[in-house]
PDB file of N, CA and C in Angstrom:
ATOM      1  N   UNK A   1     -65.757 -15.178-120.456  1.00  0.00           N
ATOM      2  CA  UNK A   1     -66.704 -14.145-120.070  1.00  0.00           C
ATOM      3  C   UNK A   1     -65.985 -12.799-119.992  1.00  0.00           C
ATOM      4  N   UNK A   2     -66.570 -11.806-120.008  1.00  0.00           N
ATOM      5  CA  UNK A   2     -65.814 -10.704-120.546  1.00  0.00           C
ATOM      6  C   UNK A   2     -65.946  -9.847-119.013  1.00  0.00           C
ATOM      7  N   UNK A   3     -64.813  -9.137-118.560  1.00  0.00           N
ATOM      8  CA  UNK A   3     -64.964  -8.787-116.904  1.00  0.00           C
ATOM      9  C   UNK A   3     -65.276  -7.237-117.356  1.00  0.00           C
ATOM     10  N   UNK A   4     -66.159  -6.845-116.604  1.00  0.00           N
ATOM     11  CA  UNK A   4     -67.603  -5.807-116.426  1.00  0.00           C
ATOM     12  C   UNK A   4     -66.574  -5.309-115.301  1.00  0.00           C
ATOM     13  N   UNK A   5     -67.113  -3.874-115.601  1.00  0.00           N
ATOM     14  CA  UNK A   5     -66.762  -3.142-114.120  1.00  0.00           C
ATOM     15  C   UNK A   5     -68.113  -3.084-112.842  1.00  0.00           C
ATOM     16  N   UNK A   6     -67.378  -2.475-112.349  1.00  0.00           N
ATOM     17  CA  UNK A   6     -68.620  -2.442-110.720  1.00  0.00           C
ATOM     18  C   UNK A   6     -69.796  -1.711-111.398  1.00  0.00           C
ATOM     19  N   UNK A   7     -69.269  -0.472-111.770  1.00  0.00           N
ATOM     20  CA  UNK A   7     -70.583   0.240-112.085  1.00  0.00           C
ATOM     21  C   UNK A   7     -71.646  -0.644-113.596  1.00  0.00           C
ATOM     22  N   UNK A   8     -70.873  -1.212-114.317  1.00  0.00           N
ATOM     23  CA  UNK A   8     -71.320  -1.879-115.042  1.00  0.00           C
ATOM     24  C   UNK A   8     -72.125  -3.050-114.512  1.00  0.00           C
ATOM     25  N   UNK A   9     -71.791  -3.689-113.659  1.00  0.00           N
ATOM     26  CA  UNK A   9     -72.426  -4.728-113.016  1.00  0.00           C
ATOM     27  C   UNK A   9     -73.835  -4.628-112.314  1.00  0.00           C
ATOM     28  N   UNK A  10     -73.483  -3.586-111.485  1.00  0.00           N
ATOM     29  CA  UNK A  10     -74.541  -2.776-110.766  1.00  0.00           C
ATOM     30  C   UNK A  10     -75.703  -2.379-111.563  1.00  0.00           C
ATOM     31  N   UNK A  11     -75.349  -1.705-112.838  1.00  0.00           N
ATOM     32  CA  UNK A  11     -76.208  -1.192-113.832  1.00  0.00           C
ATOM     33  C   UNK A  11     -77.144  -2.896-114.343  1.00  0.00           C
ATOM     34  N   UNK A  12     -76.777  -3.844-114.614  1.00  0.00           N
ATOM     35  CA  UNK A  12     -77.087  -4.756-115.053  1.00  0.00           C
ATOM     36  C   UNK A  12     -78.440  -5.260-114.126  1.00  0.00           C
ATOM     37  N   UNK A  13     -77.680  -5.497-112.699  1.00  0.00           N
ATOM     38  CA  UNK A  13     -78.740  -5.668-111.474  1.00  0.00           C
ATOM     39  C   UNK A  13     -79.549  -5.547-111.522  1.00  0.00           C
ATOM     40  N   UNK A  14     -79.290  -3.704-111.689  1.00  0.00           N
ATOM     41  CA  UNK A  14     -80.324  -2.700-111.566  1.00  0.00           C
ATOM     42  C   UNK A  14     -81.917  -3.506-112.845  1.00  0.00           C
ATOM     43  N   UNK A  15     -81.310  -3.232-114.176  1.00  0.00           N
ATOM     44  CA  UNK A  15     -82.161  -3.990-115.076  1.00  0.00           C
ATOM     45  C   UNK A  15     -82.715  -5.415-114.667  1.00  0.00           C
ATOM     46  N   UNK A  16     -82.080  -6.396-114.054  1.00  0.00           N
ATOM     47  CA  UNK A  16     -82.414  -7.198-113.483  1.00  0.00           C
ATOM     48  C   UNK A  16     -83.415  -7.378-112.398  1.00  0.00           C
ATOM     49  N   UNK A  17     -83.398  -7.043-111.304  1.00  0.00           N
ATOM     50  CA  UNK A  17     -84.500  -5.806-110.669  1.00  0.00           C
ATOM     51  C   UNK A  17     -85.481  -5.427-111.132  1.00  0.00           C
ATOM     52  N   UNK A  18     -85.242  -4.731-112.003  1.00  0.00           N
ATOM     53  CA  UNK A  18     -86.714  -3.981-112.675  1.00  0.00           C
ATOM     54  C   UNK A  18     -87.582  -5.103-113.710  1.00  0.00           C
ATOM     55  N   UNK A  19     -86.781  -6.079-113.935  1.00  0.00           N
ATOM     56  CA  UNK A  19     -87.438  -6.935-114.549  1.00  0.00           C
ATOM     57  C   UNK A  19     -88.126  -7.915-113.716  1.00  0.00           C
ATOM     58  N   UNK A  20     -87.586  -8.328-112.685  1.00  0.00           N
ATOM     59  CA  UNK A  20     -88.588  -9.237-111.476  1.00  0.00           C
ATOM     60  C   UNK A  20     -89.625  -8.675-110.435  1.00  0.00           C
ATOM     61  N   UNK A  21     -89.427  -7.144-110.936  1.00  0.00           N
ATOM     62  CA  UNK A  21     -90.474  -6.688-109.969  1.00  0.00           C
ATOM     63  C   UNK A  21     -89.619  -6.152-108.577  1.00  0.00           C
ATOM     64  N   UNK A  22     -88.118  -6.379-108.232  1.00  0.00           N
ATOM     65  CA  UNK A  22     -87.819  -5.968-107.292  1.00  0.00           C
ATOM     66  C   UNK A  22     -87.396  -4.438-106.803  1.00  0.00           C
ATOM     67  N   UNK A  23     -87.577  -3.952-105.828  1.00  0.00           N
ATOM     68  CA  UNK A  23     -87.817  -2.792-105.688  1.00  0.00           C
ATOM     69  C   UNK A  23     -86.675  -2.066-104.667  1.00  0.00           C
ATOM     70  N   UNK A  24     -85.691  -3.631-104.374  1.00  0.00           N
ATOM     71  CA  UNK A  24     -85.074  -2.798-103.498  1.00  0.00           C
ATOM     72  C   UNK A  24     -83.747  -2.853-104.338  1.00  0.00           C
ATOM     73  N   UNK A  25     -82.204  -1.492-103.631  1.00  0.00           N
ATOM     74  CA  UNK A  25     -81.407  -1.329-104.668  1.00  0.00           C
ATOM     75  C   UNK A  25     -80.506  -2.728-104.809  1.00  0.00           C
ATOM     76  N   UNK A  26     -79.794  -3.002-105.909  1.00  0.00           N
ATOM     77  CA  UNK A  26     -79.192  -4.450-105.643  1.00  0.00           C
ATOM     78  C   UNK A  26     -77.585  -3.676-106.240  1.00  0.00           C
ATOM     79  N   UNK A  27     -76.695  -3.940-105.391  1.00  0.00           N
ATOM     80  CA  UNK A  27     -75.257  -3.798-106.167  1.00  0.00           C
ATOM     81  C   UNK A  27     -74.712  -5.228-106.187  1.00  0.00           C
ATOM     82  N   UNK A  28     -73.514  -4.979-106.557  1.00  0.00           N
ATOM     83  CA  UNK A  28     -72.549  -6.570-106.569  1.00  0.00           C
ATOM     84  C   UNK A  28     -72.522  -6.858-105.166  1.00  0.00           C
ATOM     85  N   UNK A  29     -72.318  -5.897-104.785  1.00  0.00           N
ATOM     86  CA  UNK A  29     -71.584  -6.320-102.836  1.00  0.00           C
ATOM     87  C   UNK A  29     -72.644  -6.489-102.352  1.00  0.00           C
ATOM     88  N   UNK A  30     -73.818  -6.550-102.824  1.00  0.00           N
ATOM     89  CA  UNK A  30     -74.803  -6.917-101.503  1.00  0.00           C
ATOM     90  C   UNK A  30     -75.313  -8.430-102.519  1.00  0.00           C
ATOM     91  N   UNK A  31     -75.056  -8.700-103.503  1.00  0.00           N
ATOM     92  CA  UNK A  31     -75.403  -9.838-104.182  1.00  0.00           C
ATOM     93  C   UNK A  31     -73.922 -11.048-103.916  1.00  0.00           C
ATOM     94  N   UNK A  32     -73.054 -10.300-103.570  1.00  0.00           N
ATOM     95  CA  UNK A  32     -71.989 -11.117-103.319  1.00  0.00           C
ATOM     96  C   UNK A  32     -72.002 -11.449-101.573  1.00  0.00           C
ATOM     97  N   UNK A  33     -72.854 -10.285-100.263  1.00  0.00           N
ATOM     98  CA  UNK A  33     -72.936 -10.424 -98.852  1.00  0.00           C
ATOM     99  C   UNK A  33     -74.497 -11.825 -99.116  1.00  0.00           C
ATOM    100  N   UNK A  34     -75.608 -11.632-100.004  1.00  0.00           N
ATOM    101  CA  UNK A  34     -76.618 -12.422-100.033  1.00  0.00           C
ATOM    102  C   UNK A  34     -76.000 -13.935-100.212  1.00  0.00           C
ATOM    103  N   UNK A  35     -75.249 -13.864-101.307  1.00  0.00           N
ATOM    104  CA  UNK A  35     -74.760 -15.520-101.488  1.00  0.00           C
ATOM    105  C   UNK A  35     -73.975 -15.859-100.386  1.00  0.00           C
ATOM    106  N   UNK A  36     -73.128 -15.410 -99.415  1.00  0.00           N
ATOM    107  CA  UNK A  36     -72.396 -15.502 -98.492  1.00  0.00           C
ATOM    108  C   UNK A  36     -73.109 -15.742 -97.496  1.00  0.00           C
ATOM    109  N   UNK A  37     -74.275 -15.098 -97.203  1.00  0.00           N
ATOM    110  CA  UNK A  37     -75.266 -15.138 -96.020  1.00  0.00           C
ATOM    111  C   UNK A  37     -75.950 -16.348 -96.427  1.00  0.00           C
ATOM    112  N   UNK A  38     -77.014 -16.033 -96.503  1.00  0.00           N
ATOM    113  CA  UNK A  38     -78.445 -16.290 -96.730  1.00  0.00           C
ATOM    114  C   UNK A  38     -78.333 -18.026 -97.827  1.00  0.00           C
ATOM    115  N   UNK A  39     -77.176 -17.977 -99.107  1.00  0.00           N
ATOM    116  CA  UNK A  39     -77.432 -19.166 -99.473  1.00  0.00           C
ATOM    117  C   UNK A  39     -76.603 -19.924 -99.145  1.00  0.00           C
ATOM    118  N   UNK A  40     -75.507 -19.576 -98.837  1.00  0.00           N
ATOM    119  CA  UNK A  40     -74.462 -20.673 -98.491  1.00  0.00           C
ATOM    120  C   UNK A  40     -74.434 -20.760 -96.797  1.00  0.00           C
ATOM    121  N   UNK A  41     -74.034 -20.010 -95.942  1.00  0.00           N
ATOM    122  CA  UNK A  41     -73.567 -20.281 -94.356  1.00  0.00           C
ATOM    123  C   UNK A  41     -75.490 -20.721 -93.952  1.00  0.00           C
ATOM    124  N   UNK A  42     -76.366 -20.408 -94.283  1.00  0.00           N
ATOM    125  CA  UNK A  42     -77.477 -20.510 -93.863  1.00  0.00           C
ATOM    126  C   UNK A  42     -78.170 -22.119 -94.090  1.00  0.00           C
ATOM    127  N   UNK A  43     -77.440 -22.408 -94.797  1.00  0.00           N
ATOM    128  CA  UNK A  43     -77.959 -23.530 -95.943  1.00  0.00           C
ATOM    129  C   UNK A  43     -76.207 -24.688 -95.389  1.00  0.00           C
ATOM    130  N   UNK A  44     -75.924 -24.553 -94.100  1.00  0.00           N
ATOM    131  CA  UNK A  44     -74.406 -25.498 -93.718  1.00  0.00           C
ATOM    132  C   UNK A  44     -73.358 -25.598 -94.605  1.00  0.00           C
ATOM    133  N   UNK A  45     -73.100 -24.418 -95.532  1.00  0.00           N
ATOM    134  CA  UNK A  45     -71.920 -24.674 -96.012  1.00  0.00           C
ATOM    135  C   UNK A  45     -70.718 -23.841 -95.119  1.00  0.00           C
ATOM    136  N   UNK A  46     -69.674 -24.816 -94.928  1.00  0.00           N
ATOM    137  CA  UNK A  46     -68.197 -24.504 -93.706  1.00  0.00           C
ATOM    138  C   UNK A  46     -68.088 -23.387 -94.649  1.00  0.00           C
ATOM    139  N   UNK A  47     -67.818 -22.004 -93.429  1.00  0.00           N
ATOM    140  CA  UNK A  47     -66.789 -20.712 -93.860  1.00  0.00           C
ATOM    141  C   UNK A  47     -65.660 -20.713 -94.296  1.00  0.00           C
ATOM    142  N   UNK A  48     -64.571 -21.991 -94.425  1.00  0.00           N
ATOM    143  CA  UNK A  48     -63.813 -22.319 -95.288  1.00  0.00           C
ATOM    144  C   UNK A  48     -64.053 -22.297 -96.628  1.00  0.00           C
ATOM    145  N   UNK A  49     -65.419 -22.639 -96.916  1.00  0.00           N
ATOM    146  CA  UNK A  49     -65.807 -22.929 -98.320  1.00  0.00           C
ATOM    147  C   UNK A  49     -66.578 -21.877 -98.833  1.00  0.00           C
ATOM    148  N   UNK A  50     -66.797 -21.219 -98.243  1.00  0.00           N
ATOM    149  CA  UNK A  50     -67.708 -20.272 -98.734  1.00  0.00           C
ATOM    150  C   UNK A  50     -66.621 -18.731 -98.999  1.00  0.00           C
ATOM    151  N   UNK A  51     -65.114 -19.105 -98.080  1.00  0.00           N
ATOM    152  CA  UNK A  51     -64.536 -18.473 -97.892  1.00  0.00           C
ATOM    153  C   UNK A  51     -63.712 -18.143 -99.031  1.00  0.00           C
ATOM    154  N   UNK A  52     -63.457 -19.695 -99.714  1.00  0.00           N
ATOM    155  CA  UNK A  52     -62.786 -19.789-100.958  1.00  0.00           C
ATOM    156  C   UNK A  52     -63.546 -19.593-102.508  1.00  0.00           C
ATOM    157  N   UNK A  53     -64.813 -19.545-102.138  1.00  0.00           N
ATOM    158  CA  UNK A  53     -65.689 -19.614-103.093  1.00  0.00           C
ATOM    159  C   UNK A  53     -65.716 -17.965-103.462  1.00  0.00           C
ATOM    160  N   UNK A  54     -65.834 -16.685-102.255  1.00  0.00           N
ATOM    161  CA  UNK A  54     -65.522 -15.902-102.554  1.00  0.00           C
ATOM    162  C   UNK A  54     -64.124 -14.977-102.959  1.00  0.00           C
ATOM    163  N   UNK A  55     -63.366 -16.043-102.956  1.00  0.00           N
ATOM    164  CA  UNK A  55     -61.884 -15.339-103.576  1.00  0.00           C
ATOM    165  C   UNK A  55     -61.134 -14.841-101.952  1.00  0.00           C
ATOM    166  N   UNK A  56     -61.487 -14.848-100.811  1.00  0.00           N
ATOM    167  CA  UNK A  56     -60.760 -14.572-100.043  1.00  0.00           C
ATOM    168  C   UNK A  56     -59.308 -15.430 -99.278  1.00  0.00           C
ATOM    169  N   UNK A  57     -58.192 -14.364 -99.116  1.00  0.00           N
ATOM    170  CA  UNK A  57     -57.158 -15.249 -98.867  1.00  0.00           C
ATOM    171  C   UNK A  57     -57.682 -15.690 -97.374  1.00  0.00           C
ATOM    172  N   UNK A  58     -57.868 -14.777 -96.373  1.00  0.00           N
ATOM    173  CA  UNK A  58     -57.834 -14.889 -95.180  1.00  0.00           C
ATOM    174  C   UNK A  58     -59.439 -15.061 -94.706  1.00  0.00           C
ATOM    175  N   UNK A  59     -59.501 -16.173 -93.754  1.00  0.00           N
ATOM    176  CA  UNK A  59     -60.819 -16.363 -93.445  1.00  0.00           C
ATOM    177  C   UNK A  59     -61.572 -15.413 -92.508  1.00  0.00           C
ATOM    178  N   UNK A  60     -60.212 -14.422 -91.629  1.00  0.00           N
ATOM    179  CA  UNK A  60     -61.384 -13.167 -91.044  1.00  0.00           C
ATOM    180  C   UNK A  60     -62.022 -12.396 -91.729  1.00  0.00           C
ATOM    181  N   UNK A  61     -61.312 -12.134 -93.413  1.00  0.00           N
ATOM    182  CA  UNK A  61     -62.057 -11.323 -94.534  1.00  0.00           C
ATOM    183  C   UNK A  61     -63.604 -11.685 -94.644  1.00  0.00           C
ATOM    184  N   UNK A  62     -63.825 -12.915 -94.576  1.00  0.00           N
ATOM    185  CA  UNK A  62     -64.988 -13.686 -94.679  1.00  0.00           C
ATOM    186  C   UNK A  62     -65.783 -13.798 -93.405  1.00  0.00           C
ATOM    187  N   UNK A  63     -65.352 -14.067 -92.155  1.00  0.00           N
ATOM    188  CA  UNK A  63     -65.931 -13.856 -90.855  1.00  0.00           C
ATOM    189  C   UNK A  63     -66.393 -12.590 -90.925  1.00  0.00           C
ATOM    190  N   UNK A  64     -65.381 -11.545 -91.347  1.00  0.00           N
ATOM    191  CA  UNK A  64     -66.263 -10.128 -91.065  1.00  0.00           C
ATOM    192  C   UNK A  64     -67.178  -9.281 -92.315  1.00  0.00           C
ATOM    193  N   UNK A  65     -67.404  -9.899 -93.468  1.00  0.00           N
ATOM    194  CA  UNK A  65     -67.930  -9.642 -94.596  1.00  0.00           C
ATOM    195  C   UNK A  65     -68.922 -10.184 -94.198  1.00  0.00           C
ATOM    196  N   UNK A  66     -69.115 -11.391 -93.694  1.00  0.00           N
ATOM    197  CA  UNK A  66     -70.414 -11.915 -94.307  1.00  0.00           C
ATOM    198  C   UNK A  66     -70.813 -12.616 -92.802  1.00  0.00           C
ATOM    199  N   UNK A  67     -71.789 -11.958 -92.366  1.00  0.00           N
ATOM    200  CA  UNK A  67     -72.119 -11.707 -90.603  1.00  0.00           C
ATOM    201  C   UNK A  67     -73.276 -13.259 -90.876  1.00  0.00           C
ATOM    202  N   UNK A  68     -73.220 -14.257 -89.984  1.00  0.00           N
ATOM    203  CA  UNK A  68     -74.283 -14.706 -89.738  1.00  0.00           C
ATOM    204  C   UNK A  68     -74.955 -14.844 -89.015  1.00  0.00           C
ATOM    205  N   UNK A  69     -76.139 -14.799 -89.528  1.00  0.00           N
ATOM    206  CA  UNK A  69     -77.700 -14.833 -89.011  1.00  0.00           C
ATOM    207  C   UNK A  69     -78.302 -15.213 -87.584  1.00  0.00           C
ATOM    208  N   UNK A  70     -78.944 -14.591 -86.717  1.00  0.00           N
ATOM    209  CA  UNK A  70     -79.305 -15.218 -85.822  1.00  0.00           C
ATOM    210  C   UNK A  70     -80.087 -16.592 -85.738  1.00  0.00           C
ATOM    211  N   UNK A  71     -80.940 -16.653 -86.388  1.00  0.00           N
ATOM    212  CA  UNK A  71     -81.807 -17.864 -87.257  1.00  0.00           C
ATOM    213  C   UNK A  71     -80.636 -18.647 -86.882  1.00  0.00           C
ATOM    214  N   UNK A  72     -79.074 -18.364 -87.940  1.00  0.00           N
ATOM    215  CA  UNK A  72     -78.300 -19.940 -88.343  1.00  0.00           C
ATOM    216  C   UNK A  72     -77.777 -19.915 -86.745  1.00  0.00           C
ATOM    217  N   UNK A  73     -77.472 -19.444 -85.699  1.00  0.00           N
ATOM    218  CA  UNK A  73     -77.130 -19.127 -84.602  1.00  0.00           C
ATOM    219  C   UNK A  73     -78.322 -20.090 -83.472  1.00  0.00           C
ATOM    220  N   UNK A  74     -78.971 -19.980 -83.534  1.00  0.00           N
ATOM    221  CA  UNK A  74     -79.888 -20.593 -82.840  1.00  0.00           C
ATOM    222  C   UNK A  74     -80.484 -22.052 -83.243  1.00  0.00           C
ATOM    223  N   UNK A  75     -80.227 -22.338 -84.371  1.00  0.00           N
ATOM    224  CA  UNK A  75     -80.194 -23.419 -84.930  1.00  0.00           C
ATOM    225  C   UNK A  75     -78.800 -24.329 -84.859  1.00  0.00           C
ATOM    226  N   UNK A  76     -77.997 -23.834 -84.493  1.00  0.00           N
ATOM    227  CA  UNK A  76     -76.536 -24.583 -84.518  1.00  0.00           C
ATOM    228  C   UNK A  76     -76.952 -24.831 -83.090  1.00  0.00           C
ATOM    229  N   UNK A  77     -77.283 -23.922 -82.344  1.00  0.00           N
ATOM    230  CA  UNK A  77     -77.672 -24.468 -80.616  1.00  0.00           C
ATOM    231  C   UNK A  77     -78.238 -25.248 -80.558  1.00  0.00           C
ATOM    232  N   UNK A  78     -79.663 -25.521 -81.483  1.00  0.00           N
ATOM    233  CA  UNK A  78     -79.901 -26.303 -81.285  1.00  0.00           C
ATOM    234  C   UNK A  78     -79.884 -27.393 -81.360  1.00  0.00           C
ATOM    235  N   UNK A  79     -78.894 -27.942 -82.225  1.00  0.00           N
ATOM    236  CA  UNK A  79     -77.920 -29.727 -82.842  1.00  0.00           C
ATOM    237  C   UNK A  79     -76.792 -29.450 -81.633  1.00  0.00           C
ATOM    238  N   UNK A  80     -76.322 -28.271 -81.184  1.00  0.00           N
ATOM    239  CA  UNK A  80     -75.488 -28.631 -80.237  1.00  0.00           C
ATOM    240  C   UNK A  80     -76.208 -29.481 -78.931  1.00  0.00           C
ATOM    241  N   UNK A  81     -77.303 -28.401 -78.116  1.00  0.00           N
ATOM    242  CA  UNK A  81     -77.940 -29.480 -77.303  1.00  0.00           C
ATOM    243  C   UNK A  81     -78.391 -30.697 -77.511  1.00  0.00           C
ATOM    244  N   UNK A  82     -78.570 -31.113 -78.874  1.00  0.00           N
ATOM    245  CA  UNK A  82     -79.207 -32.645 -79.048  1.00  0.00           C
ATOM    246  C   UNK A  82     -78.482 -33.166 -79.088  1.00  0.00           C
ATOM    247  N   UNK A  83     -76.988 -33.075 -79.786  1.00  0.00           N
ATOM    248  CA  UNK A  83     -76.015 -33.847 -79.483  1.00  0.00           C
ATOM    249  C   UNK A  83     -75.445 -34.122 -78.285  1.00  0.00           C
ATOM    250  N   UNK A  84     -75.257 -33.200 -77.133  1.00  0.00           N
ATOM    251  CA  UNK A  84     -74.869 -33.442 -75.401  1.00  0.00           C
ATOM    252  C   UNK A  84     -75.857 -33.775 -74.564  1.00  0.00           C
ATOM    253  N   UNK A  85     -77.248 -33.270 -75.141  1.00  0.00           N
ATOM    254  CA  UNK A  85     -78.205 -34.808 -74.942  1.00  0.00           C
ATOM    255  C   UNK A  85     -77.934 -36.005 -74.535  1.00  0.00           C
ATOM    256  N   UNK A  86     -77.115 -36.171 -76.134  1.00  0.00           N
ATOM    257  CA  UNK A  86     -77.386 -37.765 -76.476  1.00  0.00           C
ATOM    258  C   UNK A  86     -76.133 -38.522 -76.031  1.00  0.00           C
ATOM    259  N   UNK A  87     -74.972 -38.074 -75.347  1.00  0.00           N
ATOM    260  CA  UNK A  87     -73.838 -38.578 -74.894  1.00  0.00           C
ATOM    261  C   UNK A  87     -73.475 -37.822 -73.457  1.00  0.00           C
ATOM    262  N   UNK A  88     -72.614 -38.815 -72.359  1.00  0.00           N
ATOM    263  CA  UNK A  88     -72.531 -38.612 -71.288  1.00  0.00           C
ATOM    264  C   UNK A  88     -71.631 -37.067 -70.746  1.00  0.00           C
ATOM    265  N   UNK A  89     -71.737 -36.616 -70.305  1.00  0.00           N
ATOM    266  CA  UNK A  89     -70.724 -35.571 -70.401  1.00  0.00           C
ATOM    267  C   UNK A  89     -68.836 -35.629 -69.826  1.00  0.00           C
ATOM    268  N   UNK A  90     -69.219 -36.783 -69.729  1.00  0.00           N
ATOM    269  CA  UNK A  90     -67.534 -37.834 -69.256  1.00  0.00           C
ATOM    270  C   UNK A  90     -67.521 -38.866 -69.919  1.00  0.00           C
ATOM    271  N   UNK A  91     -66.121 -39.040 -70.561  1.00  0.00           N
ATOM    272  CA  UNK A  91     -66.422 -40.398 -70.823  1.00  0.00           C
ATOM    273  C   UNK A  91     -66.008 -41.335 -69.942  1.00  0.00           C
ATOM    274  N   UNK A  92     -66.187 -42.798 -70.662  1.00  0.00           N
ATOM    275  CA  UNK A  92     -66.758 -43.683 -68.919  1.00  0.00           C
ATOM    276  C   UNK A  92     -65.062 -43.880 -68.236  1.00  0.00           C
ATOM    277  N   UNK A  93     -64.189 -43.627 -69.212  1.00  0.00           N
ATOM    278  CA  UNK A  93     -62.981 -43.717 -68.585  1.00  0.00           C
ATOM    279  C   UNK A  93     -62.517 -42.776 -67.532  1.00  0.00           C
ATOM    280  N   UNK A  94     -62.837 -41.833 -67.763  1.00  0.00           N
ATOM    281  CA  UNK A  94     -63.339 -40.615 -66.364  1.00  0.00           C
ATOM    282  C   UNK A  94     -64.076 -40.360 -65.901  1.00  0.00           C
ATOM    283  N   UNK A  95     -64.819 -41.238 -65.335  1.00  0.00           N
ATOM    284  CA  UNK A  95     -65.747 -41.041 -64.551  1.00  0.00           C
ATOM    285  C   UNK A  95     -65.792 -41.180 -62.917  1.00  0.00           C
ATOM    286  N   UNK A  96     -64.269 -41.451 -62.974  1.00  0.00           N
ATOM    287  CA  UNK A  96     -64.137 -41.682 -61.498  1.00  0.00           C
ATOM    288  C   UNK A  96     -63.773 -40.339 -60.946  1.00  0.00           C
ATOM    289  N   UNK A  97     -63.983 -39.572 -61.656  1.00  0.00           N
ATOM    290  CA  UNK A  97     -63.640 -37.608 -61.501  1.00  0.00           C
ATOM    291  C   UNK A  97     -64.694 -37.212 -61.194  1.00  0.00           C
ATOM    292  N   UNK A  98     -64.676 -36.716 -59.732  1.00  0.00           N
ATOM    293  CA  UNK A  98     -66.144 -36.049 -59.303  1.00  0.00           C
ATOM    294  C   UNK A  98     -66.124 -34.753 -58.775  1.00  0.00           C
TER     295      UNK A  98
END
């Protein structure tokens, strides 16, 4: 595949865009923050993987690029409470700890 510059890329979008009817602006970096957001961390893929998928060495590059969602935030709460639900909050070997 032949490597496009930014503005080249952008320009492409742009045509891309105008062909689906979309109206809002699209660059690489917000098509590269959408796949980071919205299809991968939203959809349970580990920030490890999503981390490597975008070429980053360091995983705070990726923690702070690609912010997630309150939605995926409130939904992780909520498998957290069903899981401490569903198990004692000691296990029975300590339970003589009061």
């Amino acid at each position: 595949m032949p490597i496009l510059s930014n503005q080249k890329m952008n320009a492409y979008l742009k045509e891309i865009a105008d062909c689906c009817g979309i109206s809002k602006w699209l660059t690489f970096h917000i098509a590269r923050h959408t796949f980071a957001t919205t299809i991968t961390l939203s959809n349970d893929v580990p920030i490890g993987t999503v981390s490597k998928m975008l070429g980053h060495r360091n995983l705070k590059t990726t923690q702070h690029y690609a912010k997630i969602l309150d939605k995926k935030v409130s939904q992780d709460m909520l498998v957290l409470k069903e899981k401490l639900s569903k198990k004692s909050f000691f296990p029975a070997s300590k339970s003589n700890y009061k």
